[in-house]
Protein backbone atom coordinates (compact mmCIF):
# COMPACT_ATOMS: atom_id res chain seq x y z
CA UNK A 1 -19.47 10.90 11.15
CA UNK A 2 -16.75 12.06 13.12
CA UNK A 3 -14.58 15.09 11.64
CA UNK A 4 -11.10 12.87 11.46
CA UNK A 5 -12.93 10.22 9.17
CA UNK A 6 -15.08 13.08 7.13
CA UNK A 7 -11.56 14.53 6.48
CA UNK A 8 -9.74 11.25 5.59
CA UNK A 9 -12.71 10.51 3.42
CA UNK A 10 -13.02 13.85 1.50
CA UNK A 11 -10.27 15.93 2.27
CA UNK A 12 -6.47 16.08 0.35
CA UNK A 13 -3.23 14.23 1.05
CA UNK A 14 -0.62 16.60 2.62
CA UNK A 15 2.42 16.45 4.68
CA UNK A 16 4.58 19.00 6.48
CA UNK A 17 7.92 19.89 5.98
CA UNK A 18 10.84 21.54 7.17
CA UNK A 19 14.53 22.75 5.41
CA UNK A 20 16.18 20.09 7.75
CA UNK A 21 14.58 17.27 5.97
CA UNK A 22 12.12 15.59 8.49
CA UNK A 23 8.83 15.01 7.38
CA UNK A 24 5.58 14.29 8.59
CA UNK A 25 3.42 11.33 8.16
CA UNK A 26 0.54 11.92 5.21
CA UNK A 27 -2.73 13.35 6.64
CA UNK A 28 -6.02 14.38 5.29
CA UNK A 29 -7.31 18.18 5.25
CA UNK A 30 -9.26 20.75 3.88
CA UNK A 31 -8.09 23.85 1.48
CA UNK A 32 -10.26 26.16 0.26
CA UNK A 33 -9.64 29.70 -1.74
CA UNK A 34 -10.05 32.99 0.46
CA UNK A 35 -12.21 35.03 -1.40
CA UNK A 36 -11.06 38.79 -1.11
CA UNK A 37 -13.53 41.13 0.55
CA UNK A 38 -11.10 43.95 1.32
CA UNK A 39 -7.13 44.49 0.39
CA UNK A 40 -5.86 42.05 2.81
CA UNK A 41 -4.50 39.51 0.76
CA UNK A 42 -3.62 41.25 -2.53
CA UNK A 43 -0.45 41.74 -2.46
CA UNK A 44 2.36 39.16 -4.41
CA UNK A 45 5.32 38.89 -5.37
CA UNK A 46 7.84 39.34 -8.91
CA UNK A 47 9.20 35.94 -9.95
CA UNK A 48 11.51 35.44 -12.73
CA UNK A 49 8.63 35.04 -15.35
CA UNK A 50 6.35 37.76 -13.74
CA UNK A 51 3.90 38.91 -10.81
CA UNK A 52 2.29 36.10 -8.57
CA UNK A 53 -0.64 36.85 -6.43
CA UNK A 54 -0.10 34.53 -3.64
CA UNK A 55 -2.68 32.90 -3.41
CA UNK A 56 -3.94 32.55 0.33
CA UNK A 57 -6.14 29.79 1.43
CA UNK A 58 -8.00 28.50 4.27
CA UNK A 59 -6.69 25.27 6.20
CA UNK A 60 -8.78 23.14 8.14
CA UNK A 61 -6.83 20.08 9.29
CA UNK A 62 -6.39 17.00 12.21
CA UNK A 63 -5.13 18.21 15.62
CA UNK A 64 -2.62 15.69 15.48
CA UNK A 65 -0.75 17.98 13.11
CA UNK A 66 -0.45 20.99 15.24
CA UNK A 67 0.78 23.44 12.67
CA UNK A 68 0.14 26.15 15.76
CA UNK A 69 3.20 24.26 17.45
CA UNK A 70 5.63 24.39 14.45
CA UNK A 71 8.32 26.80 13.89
CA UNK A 72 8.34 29.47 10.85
CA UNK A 73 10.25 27.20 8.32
CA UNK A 74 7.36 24.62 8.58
CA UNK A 75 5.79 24.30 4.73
CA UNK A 76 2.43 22.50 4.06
CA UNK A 77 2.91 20.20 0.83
CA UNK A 78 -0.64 19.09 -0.79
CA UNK A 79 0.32 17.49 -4.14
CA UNK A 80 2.92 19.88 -6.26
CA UNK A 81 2.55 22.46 -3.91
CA UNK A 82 3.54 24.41 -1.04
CA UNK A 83 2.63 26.51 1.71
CA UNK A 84 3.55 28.78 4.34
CA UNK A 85 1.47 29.23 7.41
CA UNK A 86 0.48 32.75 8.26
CA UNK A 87 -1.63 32.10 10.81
CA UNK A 88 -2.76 28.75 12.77
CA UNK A 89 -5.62 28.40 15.55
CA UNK A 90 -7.23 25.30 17.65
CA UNK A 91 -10.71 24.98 17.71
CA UNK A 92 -12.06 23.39 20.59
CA UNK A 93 -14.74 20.59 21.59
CA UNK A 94 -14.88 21.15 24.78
CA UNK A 95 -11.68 20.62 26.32
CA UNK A 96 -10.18 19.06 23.40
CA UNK A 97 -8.81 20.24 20.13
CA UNK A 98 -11.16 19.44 17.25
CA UNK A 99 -9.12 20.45 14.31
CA UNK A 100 -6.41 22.98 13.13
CA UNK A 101 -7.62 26.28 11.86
CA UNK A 102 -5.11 28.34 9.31
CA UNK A 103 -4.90 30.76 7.01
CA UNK A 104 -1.82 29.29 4.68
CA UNK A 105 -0.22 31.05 1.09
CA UNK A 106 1.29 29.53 -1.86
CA UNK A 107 5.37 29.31 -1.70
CA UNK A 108 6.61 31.33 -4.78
CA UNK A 109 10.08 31.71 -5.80
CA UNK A 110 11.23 35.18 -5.21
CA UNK A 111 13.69 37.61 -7.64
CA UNK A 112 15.23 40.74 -7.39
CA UNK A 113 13.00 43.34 -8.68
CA UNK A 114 14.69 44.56 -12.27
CA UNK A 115 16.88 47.70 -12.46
């Protein structure tokens, strides 16, 4: 089984996004939790109803969505939510691009800290 119809046949519906409105088509990828060996990813953010961890996770997706091509603004939208990319890698077959590599966060609303 190639890795394009492993992901459209296990993987979650997402699409991409940016501010201006344009929108990818719906692809199939992998997320999966980071799991924290050192203080890397432990810092969050105050919201108006209290601390969120920011989650980070890890993105394995179709080259045909090159999220290492896409500006900052770019969100990845899998169900109800969203995520920034922090970091986004080919892998390589060969000479080709196999899939999309990325370490991606969950988009929480941010408030001023209180006085």
């Amino acid at each position: 089984m190639q890795i394009k119809q492993f992901m459209d046949r296990f993987g979650r519906k997402a699409t991409l996004r940016q501010p201006d409105g344009w929108q990818s088509t719906p692809f199939c990828c992998f997320l999966q939790p980071l799991r924290y060996k050192n203080k890397m990813y432990l810092y969050g953010v105050n919201t108006q109803i209290g601390h969120n961890a920011q989650g980070h996770y890890l993105y394995i997706g179709p080259p045909e969505h090159d999220l290492t091509a896409l500006g900052d603004n770019v969100q990845l939208r899998i169900g109800d939510e969203s995520y920034r990319i922090d970091r986004a890698e080919k892998v390589y077959c060969g000479k080709d691009p196999y899939y999309i590599w990325a370490i991606v966060r969950t988009v929480v609303e941010e408030s001023e800290e209180p006085a």
